[in-house]
Protein backbone atom coordinates (compact mmCIF):
# COMPACT_ATOMS: atom_id res chain seq x y z
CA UNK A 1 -5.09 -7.60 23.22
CA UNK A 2 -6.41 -4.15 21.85
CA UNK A 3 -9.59 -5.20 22.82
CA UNK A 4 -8.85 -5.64 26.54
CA UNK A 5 -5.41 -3.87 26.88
CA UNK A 6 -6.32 -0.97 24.95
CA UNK A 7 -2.97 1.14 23.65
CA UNK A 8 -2.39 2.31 27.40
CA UNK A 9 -0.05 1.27 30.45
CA UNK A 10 -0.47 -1.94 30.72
CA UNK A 11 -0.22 -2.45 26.75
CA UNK A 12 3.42 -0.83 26.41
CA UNK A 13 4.36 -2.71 29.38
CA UNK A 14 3.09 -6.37 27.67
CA UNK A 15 4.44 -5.60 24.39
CA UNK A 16 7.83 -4.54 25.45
CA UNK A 17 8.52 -6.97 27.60
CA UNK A 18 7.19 -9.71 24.88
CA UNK A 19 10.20 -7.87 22.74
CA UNK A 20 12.96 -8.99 25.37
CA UNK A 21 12.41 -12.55 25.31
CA UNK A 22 11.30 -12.90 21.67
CA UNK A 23 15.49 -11.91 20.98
CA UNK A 24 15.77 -15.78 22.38
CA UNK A 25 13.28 -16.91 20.11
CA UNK A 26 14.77 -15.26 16.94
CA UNK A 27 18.00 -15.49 17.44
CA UNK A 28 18.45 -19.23 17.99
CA UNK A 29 14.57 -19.74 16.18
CA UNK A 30 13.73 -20.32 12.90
CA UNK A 31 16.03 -17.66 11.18
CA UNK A 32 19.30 -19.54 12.39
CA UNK A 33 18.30 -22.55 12.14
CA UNK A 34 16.52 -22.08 8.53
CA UNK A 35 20.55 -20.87 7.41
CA UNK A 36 22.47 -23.22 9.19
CA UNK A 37 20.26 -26.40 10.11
CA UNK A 38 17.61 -27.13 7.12
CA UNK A 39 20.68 -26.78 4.50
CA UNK A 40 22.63 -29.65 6.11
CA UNK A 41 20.16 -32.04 7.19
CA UNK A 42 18.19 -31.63 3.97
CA UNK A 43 21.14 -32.18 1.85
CA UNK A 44 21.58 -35.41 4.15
CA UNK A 45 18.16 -36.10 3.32
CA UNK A 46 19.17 -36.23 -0.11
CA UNK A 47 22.10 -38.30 0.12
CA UNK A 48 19.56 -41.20 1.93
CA UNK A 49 22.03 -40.63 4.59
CA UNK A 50 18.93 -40.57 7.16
CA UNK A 51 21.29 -41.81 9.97
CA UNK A 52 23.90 -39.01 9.87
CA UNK A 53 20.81 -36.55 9.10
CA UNK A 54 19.77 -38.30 12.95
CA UNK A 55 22.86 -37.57 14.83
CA UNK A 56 23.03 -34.11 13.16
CA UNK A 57 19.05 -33.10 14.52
CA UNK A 58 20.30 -34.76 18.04
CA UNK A 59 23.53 -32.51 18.19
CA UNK A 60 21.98 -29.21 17.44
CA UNK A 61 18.81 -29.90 20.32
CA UNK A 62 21.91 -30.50 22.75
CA UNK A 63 23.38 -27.38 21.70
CA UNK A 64 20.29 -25.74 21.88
CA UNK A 65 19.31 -26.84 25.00
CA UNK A 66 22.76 -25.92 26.68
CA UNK A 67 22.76 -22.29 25.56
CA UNK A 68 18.80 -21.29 25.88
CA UNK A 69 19.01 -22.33 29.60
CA UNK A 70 21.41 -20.26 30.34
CA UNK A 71 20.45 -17.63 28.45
CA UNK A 72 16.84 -17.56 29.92
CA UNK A 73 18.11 -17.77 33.39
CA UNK A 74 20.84 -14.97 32.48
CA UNK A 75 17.44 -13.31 31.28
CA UNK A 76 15.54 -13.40 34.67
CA UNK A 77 18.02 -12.10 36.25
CA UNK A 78 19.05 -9.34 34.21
CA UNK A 79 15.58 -8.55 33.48
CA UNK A 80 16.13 -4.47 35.08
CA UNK A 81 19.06 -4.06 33.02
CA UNK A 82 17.31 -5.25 30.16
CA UNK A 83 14.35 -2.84 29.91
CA UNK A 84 16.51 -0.15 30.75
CA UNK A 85 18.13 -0.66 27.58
CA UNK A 86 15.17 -1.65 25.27
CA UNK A 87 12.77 0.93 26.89
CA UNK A 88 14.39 3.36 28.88
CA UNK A 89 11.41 6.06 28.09
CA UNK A 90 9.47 3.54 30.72
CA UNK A 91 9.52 4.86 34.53
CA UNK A 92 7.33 4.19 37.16
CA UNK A 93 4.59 1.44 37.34
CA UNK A 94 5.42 1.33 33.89
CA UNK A 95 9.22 0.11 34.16
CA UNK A 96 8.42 -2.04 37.08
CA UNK A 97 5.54 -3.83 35.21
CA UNK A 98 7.72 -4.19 32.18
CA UNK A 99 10.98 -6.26 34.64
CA UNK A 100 7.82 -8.24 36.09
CA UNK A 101 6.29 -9.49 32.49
CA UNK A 102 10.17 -9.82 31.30
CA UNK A 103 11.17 -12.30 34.12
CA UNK A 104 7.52 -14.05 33.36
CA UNK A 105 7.91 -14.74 29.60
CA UNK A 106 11.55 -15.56 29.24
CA UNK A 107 10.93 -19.32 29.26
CA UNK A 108 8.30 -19.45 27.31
CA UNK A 109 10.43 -18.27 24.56
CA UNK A 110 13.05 -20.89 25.81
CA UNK A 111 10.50 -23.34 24.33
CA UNK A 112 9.80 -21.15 21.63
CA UNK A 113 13.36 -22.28 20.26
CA UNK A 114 12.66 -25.85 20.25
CA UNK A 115 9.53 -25.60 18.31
CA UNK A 116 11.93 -23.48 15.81
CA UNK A 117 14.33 -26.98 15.69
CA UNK A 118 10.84 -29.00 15.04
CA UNK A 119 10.20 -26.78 12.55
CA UNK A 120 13.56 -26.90 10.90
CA UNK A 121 13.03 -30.82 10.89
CA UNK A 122 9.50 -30.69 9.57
CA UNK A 123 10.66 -28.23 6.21
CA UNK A 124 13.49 -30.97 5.50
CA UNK A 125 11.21 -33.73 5.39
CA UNK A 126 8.40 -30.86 3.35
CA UNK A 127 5.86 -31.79 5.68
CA UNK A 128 4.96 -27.85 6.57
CA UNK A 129 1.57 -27.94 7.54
CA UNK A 130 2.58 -29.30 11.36
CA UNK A 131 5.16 -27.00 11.39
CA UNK A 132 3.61 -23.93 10.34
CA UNK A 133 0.09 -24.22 12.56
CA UNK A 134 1.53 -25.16 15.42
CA UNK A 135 2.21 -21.34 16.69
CA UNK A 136 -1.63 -21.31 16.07
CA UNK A 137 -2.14 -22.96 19.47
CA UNK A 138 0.13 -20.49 21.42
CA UNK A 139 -1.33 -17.78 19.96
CA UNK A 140 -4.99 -19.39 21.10
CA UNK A 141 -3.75 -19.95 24.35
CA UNK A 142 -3.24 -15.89 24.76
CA UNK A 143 -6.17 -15.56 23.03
CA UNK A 144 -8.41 -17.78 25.69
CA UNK A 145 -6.38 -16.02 28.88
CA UNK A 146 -7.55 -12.60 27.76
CA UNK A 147 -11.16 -14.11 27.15
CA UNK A 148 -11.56 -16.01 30.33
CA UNK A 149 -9.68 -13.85 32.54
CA UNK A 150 -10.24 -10.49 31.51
CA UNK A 151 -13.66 -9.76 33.58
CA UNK A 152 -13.20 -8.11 37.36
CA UNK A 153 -9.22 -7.90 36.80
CA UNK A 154 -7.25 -4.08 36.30
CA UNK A 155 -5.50 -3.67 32.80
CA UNK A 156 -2.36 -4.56 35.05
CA UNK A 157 -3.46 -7.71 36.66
CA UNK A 158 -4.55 -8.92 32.67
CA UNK A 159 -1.22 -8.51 31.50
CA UNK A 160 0.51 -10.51 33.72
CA UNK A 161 -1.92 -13.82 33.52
CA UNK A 162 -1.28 -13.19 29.26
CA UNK A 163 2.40 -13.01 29.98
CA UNK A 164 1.41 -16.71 32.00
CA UNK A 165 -0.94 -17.59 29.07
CA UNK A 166 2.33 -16.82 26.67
CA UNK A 167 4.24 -19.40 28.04
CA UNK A 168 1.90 -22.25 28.40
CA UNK A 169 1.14 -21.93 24.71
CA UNK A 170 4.69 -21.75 24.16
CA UNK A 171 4.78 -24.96 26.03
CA UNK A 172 1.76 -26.32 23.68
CA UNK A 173 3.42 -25.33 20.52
CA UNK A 174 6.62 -27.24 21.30
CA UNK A 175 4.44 -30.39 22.34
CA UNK A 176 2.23 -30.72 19.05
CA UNK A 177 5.16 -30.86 16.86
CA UNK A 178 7.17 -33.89 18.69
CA UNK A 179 5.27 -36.33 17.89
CA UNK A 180 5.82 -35.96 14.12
CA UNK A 181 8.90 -35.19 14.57
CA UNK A 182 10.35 -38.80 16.57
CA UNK A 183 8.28 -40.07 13.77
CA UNK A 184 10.56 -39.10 10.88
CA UNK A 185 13.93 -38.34 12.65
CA UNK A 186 13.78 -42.06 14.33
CA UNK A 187 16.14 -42.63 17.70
CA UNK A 188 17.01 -38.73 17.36
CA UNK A 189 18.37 -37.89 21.15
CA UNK A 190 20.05 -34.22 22.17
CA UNK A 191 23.76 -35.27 22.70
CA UNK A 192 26.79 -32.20 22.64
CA UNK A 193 29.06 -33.23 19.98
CA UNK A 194 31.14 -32.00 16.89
CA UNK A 195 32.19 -35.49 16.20
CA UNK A 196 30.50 -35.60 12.58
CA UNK A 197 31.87 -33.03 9.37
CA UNK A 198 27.75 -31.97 8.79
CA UNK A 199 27.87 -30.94 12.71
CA UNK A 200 31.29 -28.64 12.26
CA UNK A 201 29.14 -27.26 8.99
CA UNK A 202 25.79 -26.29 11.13
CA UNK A 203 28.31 -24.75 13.87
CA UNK A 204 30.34 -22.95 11.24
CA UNK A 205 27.57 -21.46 9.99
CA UNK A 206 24.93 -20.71 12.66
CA UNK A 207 27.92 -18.24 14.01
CA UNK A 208 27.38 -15.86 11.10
CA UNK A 209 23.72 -16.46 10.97
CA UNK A 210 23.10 -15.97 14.90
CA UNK A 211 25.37 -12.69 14.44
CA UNK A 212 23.20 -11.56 11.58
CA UNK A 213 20.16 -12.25 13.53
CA UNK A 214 21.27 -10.45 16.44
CA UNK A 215 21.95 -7.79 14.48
CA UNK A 216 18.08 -7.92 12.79
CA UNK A 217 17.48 -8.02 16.31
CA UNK A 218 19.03 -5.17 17.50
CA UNK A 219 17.12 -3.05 14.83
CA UNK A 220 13.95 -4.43 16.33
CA UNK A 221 14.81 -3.13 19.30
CA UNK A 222 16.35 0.23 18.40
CA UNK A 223 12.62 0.97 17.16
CA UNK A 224 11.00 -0.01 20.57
CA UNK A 225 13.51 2.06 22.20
CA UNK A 226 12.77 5.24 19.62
CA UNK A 227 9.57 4.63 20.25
CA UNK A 228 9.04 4.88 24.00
CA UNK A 229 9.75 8.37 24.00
CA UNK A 230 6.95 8.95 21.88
CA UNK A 231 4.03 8.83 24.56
CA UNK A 232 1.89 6.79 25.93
CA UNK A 233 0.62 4.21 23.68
CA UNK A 234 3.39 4.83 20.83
CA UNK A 235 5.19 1.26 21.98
CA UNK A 236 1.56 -0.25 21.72
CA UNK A 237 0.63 1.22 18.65
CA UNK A 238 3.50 0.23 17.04
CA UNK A 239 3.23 -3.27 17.79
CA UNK A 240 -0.52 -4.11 16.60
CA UNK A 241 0.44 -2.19 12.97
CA UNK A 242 3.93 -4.31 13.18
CA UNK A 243 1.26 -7.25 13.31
CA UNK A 244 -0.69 -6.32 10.48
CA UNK A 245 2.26 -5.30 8.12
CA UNK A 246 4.75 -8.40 9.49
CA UNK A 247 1.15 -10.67 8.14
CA UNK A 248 2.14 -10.14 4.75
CA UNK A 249 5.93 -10.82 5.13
CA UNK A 250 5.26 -14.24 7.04
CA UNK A 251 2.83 -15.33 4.87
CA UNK A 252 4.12 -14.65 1.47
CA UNK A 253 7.95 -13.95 1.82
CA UNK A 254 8.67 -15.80 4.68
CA UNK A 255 6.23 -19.01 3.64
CA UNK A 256 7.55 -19.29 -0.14
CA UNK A 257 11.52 -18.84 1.09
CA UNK A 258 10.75 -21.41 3.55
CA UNK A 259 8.88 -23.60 0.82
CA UNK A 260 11.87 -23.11 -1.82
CA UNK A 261 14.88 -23.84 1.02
CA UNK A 262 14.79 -27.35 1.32
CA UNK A 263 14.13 -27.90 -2.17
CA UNK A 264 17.28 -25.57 -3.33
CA UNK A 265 19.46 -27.11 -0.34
CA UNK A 266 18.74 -30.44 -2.57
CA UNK A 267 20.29 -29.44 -5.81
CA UNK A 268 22.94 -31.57 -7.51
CA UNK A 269 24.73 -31.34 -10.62
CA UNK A 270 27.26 -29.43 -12.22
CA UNK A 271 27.97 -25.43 -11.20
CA UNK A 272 26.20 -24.24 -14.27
CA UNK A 273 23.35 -27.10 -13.57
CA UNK A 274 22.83 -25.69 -10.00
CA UNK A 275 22.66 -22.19 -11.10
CA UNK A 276 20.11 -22.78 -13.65
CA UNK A 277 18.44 -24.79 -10.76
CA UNK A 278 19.13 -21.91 -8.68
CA UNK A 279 17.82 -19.16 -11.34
CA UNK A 280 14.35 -21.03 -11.96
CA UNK A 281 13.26 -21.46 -8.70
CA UNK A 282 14.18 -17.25 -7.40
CA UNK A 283 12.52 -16.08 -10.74
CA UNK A 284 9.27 -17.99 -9.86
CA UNK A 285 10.05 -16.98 -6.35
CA UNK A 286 10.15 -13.80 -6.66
CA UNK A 287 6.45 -13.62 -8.99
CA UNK A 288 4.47 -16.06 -6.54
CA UNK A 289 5.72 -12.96 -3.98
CA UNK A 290 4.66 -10.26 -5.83
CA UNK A 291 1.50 -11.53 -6.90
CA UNK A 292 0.72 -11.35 -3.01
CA UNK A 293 2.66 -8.41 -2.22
CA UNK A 294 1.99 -5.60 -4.58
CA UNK A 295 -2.19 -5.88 -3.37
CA UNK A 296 -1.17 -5.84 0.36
CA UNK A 297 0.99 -3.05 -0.07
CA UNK A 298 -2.03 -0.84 -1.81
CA UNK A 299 -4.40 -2.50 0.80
CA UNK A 300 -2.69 -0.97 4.00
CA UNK A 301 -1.70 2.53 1.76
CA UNK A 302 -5.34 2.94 0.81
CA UNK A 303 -7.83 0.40 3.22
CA UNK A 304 -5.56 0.44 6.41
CA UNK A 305 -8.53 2.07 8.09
CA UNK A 306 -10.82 -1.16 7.35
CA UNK A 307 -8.01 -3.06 7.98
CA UNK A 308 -7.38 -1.68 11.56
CA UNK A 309 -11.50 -1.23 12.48
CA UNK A 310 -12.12 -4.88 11.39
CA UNK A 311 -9.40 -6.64 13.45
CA UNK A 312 -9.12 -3.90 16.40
CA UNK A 313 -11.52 -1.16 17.00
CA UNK A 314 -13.83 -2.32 19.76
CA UNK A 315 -13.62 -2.11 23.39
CA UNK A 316 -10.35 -0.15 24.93
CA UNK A 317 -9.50 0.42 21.03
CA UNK A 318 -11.11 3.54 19.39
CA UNK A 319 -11.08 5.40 16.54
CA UNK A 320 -7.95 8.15 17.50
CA UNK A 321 -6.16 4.44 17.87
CA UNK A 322 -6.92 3.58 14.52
CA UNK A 323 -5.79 5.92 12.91
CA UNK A 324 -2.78 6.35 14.78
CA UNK A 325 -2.04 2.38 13.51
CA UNK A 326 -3.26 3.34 9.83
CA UNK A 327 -0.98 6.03 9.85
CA UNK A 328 1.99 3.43 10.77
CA UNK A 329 0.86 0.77 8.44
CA UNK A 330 1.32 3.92 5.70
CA UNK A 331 5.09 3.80 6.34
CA UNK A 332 5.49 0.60 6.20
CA UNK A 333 4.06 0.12 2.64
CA UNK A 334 7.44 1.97 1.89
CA UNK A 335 9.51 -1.24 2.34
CA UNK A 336 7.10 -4.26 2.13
CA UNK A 337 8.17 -5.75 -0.98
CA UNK A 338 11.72 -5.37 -0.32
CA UNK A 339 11.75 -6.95 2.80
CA UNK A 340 9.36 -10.48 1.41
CA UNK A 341 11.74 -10.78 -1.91
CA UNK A 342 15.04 -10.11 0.17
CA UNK A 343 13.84 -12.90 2.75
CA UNK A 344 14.10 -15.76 -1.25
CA UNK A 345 17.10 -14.08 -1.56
CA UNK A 346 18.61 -14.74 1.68
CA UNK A 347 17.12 -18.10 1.60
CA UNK A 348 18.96 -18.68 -1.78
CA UNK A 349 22.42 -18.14 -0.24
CA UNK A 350 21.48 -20.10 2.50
CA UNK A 351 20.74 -22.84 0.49
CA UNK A 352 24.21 -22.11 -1.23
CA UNK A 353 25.95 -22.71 2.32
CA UNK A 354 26.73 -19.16 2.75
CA UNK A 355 26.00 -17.56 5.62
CA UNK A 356 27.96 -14.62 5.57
CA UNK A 357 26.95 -12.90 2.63
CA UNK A 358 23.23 -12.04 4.11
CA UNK A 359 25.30 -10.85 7.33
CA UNK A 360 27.36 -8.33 5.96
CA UNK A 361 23.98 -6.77 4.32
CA UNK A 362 22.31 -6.91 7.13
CA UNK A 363 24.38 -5.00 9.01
CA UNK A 364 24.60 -2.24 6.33
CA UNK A 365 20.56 -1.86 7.17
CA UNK A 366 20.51 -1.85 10.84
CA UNK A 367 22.91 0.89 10.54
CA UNK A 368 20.44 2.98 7.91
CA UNK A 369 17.85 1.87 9.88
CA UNK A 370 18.82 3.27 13.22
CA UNK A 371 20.49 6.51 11.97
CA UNK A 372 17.06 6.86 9.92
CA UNK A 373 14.16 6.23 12.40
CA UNK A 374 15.83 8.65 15.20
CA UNK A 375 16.04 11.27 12.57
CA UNK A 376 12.47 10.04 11.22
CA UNK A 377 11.09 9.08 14.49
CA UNK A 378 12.30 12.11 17.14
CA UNK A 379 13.90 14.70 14.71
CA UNK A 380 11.86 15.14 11.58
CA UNK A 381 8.40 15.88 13.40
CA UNK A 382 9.77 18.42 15.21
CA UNK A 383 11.31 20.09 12.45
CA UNK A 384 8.71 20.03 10.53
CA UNK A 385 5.70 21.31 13.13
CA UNK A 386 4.05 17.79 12.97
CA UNK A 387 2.45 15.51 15.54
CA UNK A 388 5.04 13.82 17.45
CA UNK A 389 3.48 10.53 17.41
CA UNK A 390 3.63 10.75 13.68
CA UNK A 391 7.33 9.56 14.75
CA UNK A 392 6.01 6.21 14.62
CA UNK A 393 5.18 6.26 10.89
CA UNK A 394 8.93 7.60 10.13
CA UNK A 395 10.26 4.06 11.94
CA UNK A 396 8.41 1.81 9.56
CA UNK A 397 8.88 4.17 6.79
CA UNK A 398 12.90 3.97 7.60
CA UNK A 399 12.88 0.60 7.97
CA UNK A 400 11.73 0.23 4.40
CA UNK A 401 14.32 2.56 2.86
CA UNK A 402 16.82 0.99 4.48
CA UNK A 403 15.09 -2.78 3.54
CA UNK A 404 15.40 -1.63 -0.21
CA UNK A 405 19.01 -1.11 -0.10
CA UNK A 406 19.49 -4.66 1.32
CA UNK A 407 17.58 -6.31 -1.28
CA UNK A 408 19.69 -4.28 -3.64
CA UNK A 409 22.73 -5.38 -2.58
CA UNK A 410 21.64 -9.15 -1.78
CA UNK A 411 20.30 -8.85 -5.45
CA UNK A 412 23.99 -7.80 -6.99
CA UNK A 413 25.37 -10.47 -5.35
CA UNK A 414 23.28 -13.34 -6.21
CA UNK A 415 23.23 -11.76 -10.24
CA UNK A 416 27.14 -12.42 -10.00
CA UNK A 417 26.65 -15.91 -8.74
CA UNK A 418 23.77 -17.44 -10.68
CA UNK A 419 22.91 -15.10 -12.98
CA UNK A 420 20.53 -12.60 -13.39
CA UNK A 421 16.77 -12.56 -11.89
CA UNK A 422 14.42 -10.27 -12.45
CA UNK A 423 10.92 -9.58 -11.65
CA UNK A 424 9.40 -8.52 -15.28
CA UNK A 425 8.42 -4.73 -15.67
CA UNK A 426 5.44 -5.32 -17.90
CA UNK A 427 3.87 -7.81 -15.56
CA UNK A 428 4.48 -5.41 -12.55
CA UNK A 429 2.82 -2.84 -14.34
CA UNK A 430 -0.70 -5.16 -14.56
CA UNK A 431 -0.18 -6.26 -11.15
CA UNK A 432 0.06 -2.44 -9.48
CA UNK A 433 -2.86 -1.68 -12.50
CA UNK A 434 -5.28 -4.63 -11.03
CA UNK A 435 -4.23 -3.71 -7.40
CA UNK A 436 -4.94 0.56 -7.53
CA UNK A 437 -7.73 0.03 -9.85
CA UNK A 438 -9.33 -2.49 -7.57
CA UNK A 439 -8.76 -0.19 -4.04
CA UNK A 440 -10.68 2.59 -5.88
CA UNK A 441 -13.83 0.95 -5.51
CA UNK A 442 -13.99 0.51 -1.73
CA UNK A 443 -12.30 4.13 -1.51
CA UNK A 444 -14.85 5.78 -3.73
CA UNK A 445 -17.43 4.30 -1.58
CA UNK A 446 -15.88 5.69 2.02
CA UNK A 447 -15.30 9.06 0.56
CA UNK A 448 -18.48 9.28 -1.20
CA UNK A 449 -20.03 8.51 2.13
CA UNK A 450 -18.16 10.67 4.05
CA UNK A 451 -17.60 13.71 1.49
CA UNK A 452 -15.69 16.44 3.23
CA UNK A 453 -13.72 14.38 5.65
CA UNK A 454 -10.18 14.28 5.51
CA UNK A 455 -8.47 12.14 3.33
CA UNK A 456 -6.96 9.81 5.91
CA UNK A 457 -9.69 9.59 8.67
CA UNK A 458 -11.41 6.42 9.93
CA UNK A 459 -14.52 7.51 7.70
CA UNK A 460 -16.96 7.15 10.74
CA UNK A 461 -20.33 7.49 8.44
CA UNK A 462 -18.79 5.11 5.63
CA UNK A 463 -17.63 2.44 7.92
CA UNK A 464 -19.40 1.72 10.87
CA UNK A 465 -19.00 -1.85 10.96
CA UNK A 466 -16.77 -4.75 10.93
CA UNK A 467 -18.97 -6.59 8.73
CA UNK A 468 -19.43 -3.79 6.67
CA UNK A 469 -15.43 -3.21 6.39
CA UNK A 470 -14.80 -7.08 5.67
CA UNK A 471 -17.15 -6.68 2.68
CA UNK A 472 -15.42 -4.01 1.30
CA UNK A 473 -11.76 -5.41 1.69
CA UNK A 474 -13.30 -8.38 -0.04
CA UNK A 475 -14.86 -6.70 -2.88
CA UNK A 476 -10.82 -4.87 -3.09
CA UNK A 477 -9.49 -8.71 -3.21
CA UNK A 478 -11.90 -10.17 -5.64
CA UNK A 479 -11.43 -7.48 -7.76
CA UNK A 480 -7.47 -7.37 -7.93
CA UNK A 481 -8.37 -11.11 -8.28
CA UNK A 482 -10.81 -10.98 -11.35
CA UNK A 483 -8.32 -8.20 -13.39
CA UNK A 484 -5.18 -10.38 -12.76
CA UNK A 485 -6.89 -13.44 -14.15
CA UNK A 486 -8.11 -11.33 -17.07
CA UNK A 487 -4.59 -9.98 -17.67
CA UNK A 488 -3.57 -14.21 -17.82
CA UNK A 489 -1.40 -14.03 -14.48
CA UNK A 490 -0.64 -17.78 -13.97
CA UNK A 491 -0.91 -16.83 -9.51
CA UNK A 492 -4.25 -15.75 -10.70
CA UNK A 493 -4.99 -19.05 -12.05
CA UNK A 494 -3.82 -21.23 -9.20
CA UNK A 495 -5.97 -19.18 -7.04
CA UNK A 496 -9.10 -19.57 -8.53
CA UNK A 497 -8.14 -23.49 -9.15
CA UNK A 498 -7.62 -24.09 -5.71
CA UNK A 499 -10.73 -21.98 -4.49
CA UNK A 500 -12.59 -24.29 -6.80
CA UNK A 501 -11.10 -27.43 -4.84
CA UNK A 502 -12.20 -26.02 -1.21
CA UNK A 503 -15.61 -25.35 -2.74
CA UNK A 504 -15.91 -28.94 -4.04
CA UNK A 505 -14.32 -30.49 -1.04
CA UNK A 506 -16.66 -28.67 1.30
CA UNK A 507 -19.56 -29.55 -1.02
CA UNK A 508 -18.52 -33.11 -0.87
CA UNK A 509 -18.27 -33.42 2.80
CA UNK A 510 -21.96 -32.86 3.37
């Protein structure tokens, strides 16, 4: 997309309209139906009460079914109203490009939601592979539109064939993961009913959740709306360093709360057995994250430059635009381990059949986060004689603020429930040591290359190609790598081990 769309027009248009529709996705998607869904049928699961587990999976896909439909034709039709409230900085071509690519992709996250209820049947059963490489294909879908399409068509014309591409991976996505799916929930049918107690429970709970995802939701949205009155290119910007920054968050918080869920939803025993049960698994939780977390967070600080020139610069995509995304990625380092360790923690309750709990924090940070990104986003720069589309930096930067006082308070909580978890100040200490130590390498060598530049510039002598910026992240992630295995971090360990397995499998295959 930066390649061919470029951070112009046609990019704000695709990328805020993509926003609209996604609120379908996310708000009856995985979130939802990881709190309210995966708890119940798991603990089915581990009853052997596969049959009731059956119904349950066929109840919610007729419940889903009912409301997405008319939500996504309540979508296409509202579609004006719509951006006018998520992007009301938009007029012109602009606005009427944005209602066009709305209308367009609002089914395709109507599927979206169903691959969400495969994946919620997938993690119960802890087959997650399926699951978790299905969105793969959509995304390759996009990927081949914008390849195959993008010669002798306007910026404009591109956009709307992706939006087209969008939903026939959607479509794709949805399809992979039925197969497996019939397989282990045998005889499952969509059927509306609350005949069964686990059905009530799902329904009883998926309120709260939906109401705290909605709220999440309405954050996201907030910032898109902050952001189009930042200039042209601002909502683009935004979204390919929201890409980058949200990597780290899917793969590490999002993966090892989804990993843990089903396994936690399974525990038995007494109170203080379950708690214990509890305690064990967020402690190890919470250092499998930070292992992963503390190098990204340094990585987009100090490399966010490589980061953005090896996966963007090219084409439509220049150098003002990466730094313009580096300078982004900067404020969201702020909040990027509070958001992955508040995900295990909100995953914990979950499993705990409490819904509610993660709701009431999460609407104490939508609240900081909005009243903080329009002061950091349209206030602050102004005050302080700075580049208004540095307001883009202050959204990411208030969303983390405001992400740290969740985890706080989701923290407090679960200490009064369980007991207390910690992640263990001397360890920290090596992993930020192995990460800063390890970024000074690559850094030395940009600004060595490039002496008398300013500090955060693209470095145009030192890096003047992708290959030559994918060595040096990888030099940054072997070393972190090498000085956390020295320092006897187990993470480190399992790393190596398992990079030892690939090596011998590929060997093996030839």
């Amino acid at each position: 997309m930066a390649r061919y769309l470029g951070a112009d027009l046609a990019a704000d248009a695709f990328n805020a309209a993509f926003r609209i529709p996604n609120m379908l996705q996310n708000l009856f998607g995985e979130g939802v139906l990881s709190a309210s869904f995966i708890p119940e049928y798991a603990g089915l699961l581990g009853k052997g009460d596969e049959e009731e587990a059956t119904k349950l999976a066929g109840a919610v896909a007729g419940m889903l079914a009912l409301v997405a439909s008319i939500i996504v034709l309540l979508g296409i039709v509202a579609a004006p109203w719509l951006v006018a409230i998520i992007a009301n900085g938009f007029t012109g071509e602009k606005r009427e490009l944005t209602v066009r690519l709305t209308r367009i992709l609002f089914p395709g996250a109507g599927l979206l939601v169903f691959s969400a209820w495969c994946l919620g049947i997938l993690n119960s059963h802890r087959r997650f592979f399926m699951s978790y490489t299905a969105p793969v294909i959509w995304n390759l879908a996009m990927v081949a539109t914008l390849i195959f399409l993008h010669k002798g068509h306007t910026q404009v014309e591109l956009a709307v064939y992706l939006a087209f591409g969008s939903v026939f991976g959607s479509a794709l996505q949805f399809v992979v993961q039925l197969p497996q799916v019939m397989k282990l929930a045998r005889g499952v049918r969509p059927r509306l009913t609350t005949a069964s107690e686990s059905v009530r429970h799902v329904f009883r709970n998926f309120v709260p959740a939906f109401v705290g995802r909605g709220v999440v939701q309405l954050s996201a949205y907030v910032d898109a709306w902050l952001a189009s009155y930042l200039g042209n290119g601002a909502v683009s910007s935004f979204t390919y360093a929201q890409a980058i920054y949200v990597l780290p968050i899917s793969l590490f918080g999002m993966a090892i709360s989804a990993a843990e869920l089903p396994g936690m939803s399974r525990a038995v025993g007494t109170a203080a057995e379950i708690s214990a049960y509890l305690r064990g698994r967020v402690s190890d939780g919470l250092d499998r994250i930070a292992y992963f977390i503390v190098p990204s967070v340094v990585a987009l600080f100090a490399l966010g430059d490589l980061i953005v020139v090896l996966l963007y610069q090219g084409g439509r995509f220049q150098r003002g635009n990466t730094i313009w995304v580096w300078q982004i990625l900067i404020g969201s380092t702020v909040g990027l381990l509070a958001s992955t360790s508040g995900r295990l923690y909100s995953s914990t309750f979950y499993a705990m059949r409490d819904t509610r709990t993660p709701l009431r924090y999460a609407v104490v940070r939508v609240i900081l986060t909005t009243v903080l990104g329009y002061l950091f986003a349209l206030v602050l720069p102004s005050m302080l004689g700075l580049d208004p589309k540095l307001g883009a930096a202050g959204l990411t930067a208030s969303a983390g603020l405001a992400g740290w006082v969740e985890f706080f308070l989701l923290r407090r909580e679960m200490d009064k429930r369980i007991g207390r978890t910690r992640l263990v100040p001397s360890r920290m200490g090596r992993l930020w040591g192995a990460a800063i130590v390890a970024a000074m390498i690559p850094w030395a060598y940009k600004v060595y290359m490039n002496w008398g530049a300013p500090i955060l510039s693209a470095h145009e002598t030192a890096v003047q190609s992708k290959f030559l910026a994918l060595l040096l992240l990888a030099t940054y992630g072997l070393t972190y790598l090498g000085f956390t295995a020295a320092f006897g971090i187990p993470e480190a360990r399992n790393v190596i081990d398992r990079g030892k397995r690939l090596v011998r499998l590929v060997f093996r295959s030839r």
